[in-house]
PDB file of N, CA and C in Angstrom:
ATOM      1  N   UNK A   1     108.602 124.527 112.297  1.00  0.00           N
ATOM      2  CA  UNK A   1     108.000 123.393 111.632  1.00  0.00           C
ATOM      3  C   UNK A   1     106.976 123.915 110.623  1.00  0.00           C
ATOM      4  N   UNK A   2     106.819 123.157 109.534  1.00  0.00           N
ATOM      5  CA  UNK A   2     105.991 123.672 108.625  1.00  0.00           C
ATOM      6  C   UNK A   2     105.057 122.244 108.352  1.00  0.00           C
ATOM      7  N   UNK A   3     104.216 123.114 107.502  1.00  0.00           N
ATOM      8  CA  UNK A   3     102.830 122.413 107.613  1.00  0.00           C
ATOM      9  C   UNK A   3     102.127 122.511 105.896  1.00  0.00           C
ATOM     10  N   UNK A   4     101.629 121.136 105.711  1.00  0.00           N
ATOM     11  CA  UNK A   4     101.522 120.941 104.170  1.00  0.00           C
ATOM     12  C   UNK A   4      99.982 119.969 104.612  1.00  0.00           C
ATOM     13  N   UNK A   5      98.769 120.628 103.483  1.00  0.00           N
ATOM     14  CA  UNK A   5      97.751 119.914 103.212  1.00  0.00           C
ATOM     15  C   UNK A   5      98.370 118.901 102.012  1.00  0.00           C
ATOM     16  N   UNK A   6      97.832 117.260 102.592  1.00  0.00           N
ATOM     17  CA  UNK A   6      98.204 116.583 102.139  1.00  0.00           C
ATOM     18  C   UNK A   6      96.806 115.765 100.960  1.00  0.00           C
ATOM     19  N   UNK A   7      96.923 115.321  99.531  1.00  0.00           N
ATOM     20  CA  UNK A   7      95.834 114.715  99.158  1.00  0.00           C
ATOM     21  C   UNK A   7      96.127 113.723  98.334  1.00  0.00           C
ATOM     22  N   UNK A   8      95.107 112.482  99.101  1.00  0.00           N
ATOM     23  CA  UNK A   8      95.382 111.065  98.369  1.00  0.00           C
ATOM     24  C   UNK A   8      94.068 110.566  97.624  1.00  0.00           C
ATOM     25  N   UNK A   9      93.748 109.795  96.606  1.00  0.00           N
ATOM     26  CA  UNK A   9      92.687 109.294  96.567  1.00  0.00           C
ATOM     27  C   UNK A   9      93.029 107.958  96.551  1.00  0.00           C
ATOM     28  N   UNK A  10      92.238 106.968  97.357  1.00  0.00           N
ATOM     29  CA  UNK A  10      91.966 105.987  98.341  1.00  0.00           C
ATOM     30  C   UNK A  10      90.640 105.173  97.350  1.00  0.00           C
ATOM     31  N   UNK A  11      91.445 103.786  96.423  1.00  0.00           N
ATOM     32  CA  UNK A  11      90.581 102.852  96.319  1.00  0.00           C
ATOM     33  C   UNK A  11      90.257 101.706  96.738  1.00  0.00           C
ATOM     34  N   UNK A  12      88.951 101.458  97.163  1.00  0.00           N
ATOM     35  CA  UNK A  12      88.733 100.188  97.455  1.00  0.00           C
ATOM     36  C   UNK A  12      87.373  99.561  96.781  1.00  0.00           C
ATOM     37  N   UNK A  13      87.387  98.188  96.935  1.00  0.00           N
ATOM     38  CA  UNK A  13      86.138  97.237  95.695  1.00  0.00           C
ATOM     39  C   UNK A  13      85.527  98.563  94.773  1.00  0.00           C
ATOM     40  N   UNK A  14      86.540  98.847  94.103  1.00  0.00           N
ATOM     41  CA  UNK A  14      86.512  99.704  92.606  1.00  0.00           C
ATOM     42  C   UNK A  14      85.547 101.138  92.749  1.00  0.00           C
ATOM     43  N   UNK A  15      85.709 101.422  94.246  1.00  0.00           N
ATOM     44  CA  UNK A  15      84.776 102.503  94.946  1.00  0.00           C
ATOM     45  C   UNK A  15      86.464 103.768  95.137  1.00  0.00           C
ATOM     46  N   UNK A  16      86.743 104.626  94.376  1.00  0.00           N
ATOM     47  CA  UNK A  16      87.428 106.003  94.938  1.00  0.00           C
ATOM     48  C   UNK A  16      87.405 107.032  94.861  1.00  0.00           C
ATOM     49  N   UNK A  17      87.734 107.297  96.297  1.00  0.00           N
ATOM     50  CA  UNK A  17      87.480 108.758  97.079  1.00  0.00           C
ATOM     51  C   UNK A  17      88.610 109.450  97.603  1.00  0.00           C
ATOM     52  N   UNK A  18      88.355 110.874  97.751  1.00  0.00           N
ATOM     53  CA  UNK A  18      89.941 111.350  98.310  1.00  0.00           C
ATOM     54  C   UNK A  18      90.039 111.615  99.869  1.00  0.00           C
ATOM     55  N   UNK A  19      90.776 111.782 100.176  1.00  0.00           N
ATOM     56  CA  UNK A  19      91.397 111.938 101.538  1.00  0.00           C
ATOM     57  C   UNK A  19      92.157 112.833 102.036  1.00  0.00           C
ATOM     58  N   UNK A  20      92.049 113.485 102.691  1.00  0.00           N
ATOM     59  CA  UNK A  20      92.779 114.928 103.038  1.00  0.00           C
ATOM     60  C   UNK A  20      93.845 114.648 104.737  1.00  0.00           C
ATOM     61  N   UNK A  21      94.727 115.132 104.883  1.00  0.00           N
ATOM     62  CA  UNK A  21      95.535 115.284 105.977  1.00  0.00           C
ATOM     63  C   UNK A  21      96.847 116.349 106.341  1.00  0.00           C
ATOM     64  N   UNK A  22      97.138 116.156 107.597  1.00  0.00           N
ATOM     65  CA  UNK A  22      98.031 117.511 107.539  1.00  0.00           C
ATOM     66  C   UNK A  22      99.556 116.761 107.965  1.00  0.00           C
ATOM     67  N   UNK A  23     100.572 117.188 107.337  1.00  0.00           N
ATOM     68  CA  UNK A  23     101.471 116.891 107.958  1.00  0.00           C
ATOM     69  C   UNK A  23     102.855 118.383 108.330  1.00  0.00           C
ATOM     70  N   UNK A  24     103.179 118.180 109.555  1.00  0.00           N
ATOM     71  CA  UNK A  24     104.164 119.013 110.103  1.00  0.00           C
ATOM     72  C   UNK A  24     105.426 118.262 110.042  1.00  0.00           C
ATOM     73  N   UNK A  25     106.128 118.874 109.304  1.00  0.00           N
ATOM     74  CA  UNK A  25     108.077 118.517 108.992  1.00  0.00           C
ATOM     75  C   UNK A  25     108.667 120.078 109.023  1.00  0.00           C
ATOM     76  N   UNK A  26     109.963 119.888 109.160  1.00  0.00           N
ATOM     77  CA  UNK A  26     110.643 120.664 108.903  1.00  0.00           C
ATOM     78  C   UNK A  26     111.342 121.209 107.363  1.00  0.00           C
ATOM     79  N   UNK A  27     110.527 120.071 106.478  1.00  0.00           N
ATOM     80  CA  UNK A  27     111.480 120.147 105.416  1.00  0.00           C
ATOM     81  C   UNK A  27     109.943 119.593 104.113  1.00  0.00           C
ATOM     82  N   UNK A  28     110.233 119.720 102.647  1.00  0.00           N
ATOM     83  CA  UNK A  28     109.688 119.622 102.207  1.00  0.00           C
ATOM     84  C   UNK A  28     110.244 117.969 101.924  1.00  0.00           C
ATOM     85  N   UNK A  29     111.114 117.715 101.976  1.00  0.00           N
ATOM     86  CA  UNK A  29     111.697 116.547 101.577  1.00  0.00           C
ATOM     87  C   UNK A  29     111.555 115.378 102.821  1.00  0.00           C
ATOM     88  N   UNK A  30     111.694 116.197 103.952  1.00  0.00           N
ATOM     89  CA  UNK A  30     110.719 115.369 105.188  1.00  0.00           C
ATOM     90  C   UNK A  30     109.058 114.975 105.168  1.00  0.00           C
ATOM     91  N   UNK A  31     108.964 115.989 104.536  1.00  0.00           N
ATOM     92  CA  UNK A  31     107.036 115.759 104.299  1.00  0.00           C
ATOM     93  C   UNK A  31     106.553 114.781 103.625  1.00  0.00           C
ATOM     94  N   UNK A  32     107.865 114.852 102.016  1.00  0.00           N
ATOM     95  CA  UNK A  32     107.188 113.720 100.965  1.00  0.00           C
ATOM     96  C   UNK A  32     107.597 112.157 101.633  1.00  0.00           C
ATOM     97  N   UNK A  33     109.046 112.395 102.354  1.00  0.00           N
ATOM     98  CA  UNK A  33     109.385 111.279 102.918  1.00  0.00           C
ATOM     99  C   UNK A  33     108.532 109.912 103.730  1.00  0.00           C
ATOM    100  N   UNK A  34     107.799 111.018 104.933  1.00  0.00           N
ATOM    101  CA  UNK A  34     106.896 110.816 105.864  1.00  0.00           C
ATOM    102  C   UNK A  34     105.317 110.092 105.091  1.00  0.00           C
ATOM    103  N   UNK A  35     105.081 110.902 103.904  1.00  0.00           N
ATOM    104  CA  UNK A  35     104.013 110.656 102.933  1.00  0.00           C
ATOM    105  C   UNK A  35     104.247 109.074 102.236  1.00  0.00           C
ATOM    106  N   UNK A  36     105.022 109.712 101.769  1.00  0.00           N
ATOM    107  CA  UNK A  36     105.446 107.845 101.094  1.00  0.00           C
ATOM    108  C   UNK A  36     105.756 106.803 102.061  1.00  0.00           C
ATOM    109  N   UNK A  37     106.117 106.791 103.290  1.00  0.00           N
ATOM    110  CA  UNK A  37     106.016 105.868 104.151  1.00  0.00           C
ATOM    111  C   UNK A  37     104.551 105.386 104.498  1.00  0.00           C
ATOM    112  N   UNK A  38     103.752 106.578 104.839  1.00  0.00           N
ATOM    113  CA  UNK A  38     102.518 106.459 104.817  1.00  0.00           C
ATOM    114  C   UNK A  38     102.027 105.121 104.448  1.00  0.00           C
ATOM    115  N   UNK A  39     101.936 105.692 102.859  1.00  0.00           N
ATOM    116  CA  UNK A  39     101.366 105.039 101.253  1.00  0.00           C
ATOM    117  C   UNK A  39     102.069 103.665 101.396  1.00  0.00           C
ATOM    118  N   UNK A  40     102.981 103.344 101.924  1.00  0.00           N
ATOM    119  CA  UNK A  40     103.726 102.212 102.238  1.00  0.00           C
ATOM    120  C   UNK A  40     103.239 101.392 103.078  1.00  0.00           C
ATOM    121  N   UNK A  41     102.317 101.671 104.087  1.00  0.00           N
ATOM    122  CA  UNK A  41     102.300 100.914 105.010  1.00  0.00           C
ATOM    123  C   UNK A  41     100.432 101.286 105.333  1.00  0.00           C
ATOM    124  N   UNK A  42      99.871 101.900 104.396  1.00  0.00           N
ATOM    125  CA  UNK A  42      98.564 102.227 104.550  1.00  0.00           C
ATOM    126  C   UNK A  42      97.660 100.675 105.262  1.00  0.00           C
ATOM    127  N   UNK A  43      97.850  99.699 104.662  1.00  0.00           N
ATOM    128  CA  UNK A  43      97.346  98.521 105.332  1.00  0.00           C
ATOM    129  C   UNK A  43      98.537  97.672 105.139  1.00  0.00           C
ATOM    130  N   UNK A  44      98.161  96.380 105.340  1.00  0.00           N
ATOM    131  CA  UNK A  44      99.517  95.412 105.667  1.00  0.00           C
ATOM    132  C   UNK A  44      99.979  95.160 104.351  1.00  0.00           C
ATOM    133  N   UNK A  45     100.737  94.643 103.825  1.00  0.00           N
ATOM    134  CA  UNK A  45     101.562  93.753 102.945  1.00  0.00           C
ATOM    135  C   UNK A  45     100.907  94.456 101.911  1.00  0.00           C
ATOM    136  N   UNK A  46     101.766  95.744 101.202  1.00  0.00           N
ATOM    137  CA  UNK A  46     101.862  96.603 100.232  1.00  0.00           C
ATOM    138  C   UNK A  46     102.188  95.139  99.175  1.00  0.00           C
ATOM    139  N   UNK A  47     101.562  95.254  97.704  1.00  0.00           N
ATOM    140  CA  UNK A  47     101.743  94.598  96.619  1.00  0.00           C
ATOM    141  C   UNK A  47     102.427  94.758  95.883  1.00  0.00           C
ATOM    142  N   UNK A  48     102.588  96.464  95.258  1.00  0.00           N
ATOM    143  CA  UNK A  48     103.338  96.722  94.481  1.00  0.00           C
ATOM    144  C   UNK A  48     102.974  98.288  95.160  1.00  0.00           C
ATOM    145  N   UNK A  49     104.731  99.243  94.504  1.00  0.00           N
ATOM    146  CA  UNK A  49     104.707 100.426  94.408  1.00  0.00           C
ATOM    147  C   UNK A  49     104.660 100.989  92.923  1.00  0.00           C
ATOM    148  N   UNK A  50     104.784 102.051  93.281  1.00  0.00           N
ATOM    149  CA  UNK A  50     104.864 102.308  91.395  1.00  0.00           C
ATOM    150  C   UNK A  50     105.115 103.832  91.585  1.00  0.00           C
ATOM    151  N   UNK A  51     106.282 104.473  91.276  1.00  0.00           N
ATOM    152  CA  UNK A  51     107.008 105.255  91.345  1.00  0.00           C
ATOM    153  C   UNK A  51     106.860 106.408  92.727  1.00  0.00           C
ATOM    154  N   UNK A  52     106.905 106.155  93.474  1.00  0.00           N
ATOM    155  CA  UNK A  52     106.735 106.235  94.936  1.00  0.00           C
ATOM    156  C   UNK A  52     105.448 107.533  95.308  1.00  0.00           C
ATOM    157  N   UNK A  53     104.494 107.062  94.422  1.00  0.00           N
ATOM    158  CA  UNK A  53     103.228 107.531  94.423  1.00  0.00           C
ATOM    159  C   UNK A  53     102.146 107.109  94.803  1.00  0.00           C
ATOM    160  N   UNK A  54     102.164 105.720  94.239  1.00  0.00           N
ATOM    161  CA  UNK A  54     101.247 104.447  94.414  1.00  0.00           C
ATOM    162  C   UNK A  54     101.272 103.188  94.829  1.00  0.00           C
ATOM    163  N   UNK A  55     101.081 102.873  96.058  1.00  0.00           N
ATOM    164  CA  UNK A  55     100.572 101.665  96.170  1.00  0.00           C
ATOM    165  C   UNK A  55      99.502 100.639  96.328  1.00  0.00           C
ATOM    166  N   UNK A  56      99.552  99.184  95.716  1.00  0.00           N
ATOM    167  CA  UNK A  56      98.495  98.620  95.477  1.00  0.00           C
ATOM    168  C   UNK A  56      98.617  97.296  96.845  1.00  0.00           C
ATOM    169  N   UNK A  57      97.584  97.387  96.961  1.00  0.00           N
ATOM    170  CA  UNK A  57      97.342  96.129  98.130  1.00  0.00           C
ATOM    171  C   UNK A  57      96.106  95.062  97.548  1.00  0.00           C
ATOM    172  N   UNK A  58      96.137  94.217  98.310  1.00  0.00           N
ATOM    173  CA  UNK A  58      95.195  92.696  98.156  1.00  0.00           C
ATOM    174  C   UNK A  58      93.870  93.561  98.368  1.00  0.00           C
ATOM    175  N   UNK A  59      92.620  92.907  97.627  1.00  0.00           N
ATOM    176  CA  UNK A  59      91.534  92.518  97.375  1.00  0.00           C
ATOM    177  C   UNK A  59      91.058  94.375  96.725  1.00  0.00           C
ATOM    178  N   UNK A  60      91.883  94.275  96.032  1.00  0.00           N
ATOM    179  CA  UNK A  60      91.929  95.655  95.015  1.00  0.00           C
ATOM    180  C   UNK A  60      91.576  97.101  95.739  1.00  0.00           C
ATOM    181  N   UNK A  61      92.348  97.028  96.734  1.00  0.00           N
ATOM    182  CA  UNK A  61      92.981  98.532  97.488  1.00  0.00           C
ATOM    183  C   UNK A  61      94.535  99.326  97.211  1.00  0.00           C
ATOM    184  N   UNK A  62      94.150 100.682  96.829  1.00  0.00           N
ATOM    185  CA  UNK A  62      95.223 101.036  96.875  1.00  0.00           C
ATOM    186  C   UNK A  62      95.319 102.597  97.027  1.00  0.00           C
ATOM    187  N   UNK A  63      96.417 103.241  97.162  1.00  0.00           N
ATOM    188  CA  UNK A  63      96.590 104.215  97.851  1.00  0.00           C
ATOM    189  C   UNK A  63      97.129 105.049  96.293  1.00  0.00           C
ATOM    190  N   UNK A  64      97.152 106.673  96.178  1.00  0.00           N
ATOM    191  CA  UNK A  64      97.244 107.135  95.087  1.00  0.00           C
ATOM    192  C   UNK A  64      98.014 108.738  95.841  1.00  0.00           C
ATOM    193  N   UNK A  65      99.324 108.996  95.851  1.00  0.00           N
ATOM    194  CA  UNK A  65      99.709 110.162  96.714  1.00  0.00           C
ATOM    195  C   UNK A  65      99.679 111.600  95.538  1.00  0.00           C
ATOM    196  N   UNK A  66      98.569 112.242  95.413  1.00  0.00           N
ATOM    197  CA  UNK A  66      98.494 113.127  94.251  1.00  0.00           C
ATOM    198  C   UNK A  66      98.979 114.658  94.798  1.00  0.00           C
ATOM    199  N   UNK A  67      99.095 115.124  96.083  1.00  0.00           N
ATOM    200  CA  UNK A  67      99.096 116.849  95.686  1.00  0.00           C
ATOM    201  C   UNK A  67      99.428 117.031  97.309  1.00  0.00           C
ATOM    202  N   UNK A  68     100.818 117.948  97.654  1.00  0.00           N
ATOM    203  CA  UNK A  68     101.174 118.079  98.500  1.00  0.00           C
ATOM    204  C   UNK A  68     101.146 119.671  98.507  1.00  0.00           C
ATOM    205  N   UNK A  69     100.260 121.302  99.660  1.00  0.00           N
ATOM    206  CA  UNK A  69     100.398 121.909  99.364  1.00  0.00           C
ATOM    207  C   UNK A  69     101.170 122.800 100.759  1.00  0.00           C
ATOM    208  N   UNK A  70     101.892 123.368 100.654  1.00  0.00           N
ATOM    209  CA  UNK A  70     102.366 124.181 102.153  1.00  0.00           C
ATOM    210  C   UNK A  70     101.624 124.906 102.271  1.00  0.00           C
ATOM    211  N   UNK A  71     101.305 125.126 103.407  1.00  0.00           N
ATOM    212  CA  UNK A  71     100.740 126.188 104.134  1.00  0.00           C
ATOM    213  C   UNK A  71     100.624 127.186 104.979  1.00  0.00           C
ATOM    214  N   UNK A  72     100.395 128.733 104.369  1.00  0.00           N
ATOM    215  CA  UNK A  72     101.250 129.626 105.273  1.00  0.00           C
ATOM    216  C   UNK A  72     100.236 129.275 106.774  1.00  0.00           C
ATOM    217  N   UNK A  73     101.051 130.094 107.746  1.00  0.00           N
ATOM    218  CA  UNK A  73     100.687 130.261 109.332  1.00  0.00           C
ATOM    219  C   UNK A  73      99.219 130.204 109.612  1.00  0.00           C
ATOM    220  N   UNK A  74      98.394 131.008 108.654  1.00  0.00           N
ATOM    221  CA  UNK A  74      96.957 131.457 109.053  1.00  0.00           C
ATOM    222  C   UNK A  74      96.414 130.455 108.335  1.00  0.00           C
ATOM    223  N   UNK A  75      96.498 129.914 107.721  1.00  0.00           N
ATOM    224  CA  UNK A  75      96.059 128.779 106.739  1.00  0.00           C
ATOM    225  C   UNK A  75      96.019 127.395 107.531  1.00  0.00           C
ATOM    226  N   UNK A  76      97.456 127.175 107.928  1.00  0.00           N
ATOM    227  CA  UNK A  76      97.611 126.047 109.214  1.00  0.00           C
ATOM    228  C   UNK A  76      97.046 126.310 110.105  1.00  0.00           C
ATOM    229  N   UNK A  77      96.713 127.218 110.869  1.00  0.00           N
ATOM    230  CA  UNK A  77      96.003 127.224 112.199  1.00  0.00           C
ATOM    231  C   UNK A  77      94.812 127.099 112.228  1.00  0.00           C
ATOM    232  N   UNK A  78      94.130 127.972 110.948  1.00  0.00           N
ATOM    233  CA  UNK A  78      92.517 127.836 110.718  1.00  0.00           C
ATOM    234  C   UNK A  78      92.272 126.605 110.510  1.00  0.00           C
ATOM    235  N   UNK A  79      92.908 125.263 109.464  1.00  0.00           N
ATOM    236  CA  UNK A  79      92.715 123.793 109.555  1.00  0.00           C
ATOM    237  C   UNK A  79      92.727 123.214 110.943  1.00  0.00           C
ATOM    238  N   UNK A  80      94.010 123.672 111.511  1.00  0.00           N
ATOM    239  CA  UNK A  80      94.363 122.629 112.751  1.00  0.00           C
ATOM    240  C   UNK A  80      93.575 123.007 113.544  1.00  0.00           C
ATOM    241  N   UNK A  81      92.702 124.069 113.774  1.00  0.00           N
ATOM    242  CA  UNK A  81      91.549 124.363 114.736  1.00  0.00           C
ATOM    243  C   UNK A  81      90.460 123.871 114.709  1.00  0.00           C
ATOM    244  N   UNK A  82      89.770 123.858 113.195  1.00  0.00           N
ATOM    245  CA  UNK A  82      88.486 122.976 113.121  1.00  0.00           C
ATOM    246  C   UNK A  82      88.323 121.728 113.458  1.00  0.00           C
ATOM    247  N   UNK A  83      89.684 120.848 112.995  1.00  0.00           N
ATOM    248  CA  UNK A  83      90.293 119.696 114.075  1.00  0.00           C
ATOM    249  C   UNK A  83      89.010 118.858 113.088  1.00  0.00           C
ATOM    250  N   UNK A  84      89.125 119.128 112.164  1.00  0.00           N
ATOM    251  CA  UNK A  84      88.372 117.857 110.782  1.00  0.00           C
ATOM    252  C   UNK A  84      89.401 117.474 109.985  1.00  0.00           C
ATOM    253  N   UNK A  85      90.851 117.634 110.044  1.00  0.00           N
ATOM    254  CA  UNK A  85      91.712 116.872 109.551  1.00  0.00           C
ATOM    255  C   UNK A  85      92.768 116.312 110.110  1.00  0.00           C
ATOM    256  N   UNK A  86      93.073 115.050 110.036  1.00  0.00           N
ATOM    257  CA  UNK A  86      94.187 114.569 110.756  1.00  0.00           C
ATOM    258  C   UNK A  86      95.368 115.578 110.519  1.00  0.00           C
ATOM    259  N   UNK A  87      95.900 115.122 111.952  1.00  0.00           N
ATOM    260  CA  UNK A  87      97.514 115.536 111.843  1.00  0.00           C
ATOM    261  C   UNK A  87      98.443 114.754 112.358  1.00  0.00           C
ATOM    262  N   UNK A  88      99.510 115.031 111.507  1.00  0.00           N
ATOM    263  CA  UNK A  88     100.596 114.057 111.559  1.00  0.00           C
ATOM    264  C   UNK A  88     102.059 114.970 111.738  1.00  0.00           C
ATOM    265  N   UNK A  89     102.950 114.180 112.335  1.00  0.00           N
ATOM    266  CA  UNK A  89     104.238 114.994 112.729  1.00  0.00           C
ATOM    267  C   UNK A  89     104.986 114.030 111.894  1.00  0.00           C
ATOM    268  N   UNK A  90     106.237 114.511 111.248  1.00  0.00           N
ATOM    269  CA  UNK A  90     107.339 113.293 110.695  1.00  0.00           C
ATOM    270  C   UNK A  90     108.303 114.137 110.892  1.00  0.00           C
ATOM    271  N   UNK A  91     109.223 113.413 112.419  1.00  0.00           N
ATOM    272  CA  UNK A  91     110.579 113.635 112.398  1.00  0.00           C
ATOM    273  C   UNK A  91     111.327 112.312 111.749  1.00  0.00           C
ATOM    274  N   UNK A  92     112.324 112.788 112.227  1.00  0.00           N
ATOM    275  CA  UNK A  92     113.394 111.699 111.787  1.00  0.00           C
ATOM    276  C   UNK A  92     114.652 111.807 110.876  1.00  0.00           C
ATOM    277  N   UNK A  93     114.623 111.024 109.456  1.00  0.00           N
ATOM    278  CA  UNK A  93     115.492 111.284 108.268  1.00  0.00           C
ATOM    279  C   UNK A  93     114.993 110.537 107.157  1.00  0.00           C
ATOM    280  N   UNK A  94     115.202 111.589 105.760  1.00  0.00           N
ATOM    281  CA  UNK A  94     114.502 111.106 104.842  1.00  0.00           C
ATOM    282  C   UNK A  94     114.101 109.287 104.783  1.00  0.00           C
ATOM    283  N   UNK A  95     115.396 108.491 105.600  1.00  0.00           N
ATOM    284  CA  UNK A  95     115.196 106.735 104.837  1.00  0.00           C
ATOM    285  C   UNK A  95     114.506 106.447 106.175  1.00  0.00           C
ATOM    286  N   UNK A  96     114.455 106.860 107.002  1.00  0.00           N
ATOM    287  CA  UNK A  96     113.391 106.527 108.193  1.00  0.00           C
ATOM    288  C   UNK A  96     113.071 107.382 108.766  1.00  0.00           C
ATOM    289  N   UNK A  97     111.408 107.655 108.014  1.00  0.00           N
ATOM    290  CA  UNK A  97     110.660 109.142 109.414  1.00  0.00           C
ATOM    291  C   UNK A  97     110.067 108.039 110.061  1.00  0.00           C
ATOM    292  N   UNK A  98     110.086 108.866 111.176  1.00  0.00           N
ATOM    293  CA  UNK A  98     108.789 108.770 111.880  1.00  0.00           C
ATOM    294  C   UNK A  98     107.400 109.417 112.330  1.00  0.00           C
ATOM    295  N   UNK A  99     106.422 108.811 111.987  1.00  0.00           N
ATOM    296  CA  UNK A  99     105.211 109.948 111.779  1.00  0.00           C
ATOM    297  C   UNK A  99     104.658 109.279 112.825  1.00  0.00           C
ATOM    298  N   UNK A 100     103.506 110.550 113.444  1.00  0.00           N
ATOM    299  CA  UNK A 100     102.628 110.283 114.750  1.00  0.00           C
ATOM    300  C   UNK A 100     101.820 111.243 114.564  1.00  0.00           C
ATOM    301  N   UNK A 101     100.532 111.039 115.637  1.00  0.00           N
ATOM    302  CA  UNK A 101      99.913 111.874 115.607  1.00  0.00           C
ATOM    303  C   UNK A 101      99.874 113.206 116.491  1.00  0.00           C
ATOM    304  N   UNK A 102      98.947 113.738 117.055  1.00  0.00           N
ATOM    305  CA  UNK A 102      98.731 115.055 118.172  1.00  0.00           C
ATOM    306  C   UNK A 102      98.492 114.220 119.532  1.00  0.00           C
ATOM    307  N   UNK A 103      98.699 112.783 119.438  1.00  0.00           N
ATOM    308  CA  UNK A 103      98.508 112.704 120.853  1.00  0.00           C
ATOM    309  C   UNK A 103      99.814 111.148 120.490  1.00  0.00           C
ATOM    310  N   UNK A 104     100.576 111.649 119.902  1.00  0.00           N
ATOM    311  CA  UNK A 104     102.163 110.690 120.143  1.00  0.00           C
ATOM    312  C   UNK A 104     101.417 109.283 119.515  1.00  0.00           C
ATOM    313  N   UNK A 105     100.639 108.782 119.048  1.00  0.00           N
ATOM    314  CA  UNK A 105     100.326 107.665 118.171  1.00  0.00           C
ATOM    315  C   UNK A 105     101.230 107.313 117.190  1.00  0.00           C
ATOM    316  N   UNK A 106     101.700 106.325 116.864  1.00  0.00           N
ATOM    317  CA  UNK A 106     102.279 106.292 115.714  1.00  0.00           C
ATOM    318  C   UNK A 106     101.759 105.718 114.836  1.00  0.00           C
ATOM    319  N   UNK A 107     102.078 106.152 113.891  1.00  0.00           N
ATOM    320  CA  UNK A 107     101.470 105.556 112.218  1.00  0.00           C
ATOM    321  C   UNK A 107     100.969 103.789 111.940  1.00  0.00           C
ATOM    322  N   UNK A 108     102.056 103.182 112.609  1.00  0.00           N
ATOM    323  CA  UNK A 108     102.105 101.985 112.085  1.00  0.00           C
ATOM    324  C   UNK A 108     100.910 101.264 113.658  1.00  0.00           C
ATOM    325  N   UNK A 109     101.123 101.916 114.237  1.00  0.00           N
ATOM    326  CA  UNK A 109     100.043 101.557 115.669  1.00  0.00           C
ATOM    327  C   UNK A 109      98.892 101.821 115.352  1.00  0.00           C
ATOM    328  N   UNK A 110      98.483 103.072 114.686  1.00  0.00           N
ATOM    329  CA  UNK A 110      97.451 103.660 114.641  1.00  0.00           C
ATOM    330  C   UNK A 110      96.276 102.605 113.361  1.00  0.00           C
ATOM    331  N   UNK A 111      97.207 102.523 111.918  1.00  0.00           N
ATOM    332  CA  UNK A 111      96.926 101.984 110.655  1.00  0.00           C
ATOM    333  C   UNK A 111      96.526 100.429 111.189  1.00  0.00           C
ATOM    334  N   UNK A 112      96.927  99.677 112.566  1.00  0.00           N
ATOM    335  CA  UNK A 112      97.215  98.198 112.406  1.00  0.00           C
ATOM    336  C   UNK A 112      95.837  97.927 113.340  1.00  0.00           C
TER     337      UNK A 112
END
């Protein structure tokens, strides 16, 4: 399984900031998959997408998916140890991952 620092910047009432996370796939195409589901479902009733980068939600929130980087072995372990960034698993298949966390949470449980 491989492992990619993930970075979004995150607006809300015209206030944005970025956001960092880790996700473990097997595939790079599993990672972005898992990512854009994310960005999909960041809070409830997505507004609009916009080229499967961005989405906008009600009372001017929205999600911005900018920079996905892999990470060799020593790189992943030194993050996943300090345990200051989420982690996320996405199995599945590109048209439906499923992402969770380090203690089996899932995305859409976790976000609601």
């Amino acid at each position: 399984m491989n492992t990619w620092l993930i970075g979004v910047d995150i607006e809300v009432s015209d206030l944005e900031f970025p956001a960092y996370f880790l996700i473990q796939a097997e595939s790079l195409a599993l990672a972005e998959a898992g990512v854009v589901y994310m960005g999909r479902t960041w809070w409830q009733e997505c507004l609009e997408e916009s080229d499967g980068c961005r989405w906008a939600y009600r009372s001017g929130k929205s999600v911005w998916f900018n920079s996905i980087t892999l990470l060799d072995d020593v790189e992943s372990s030194i993050l996943q140890e300090l345990k200051f960034l989420d982690a996320w698993v996405v199995t599945g298949d590109l048209t439906s991952p499923r992402v969770q966390n380090q203690f089996n949470e899932h995305w859409d449980e976790f976000t609601r």
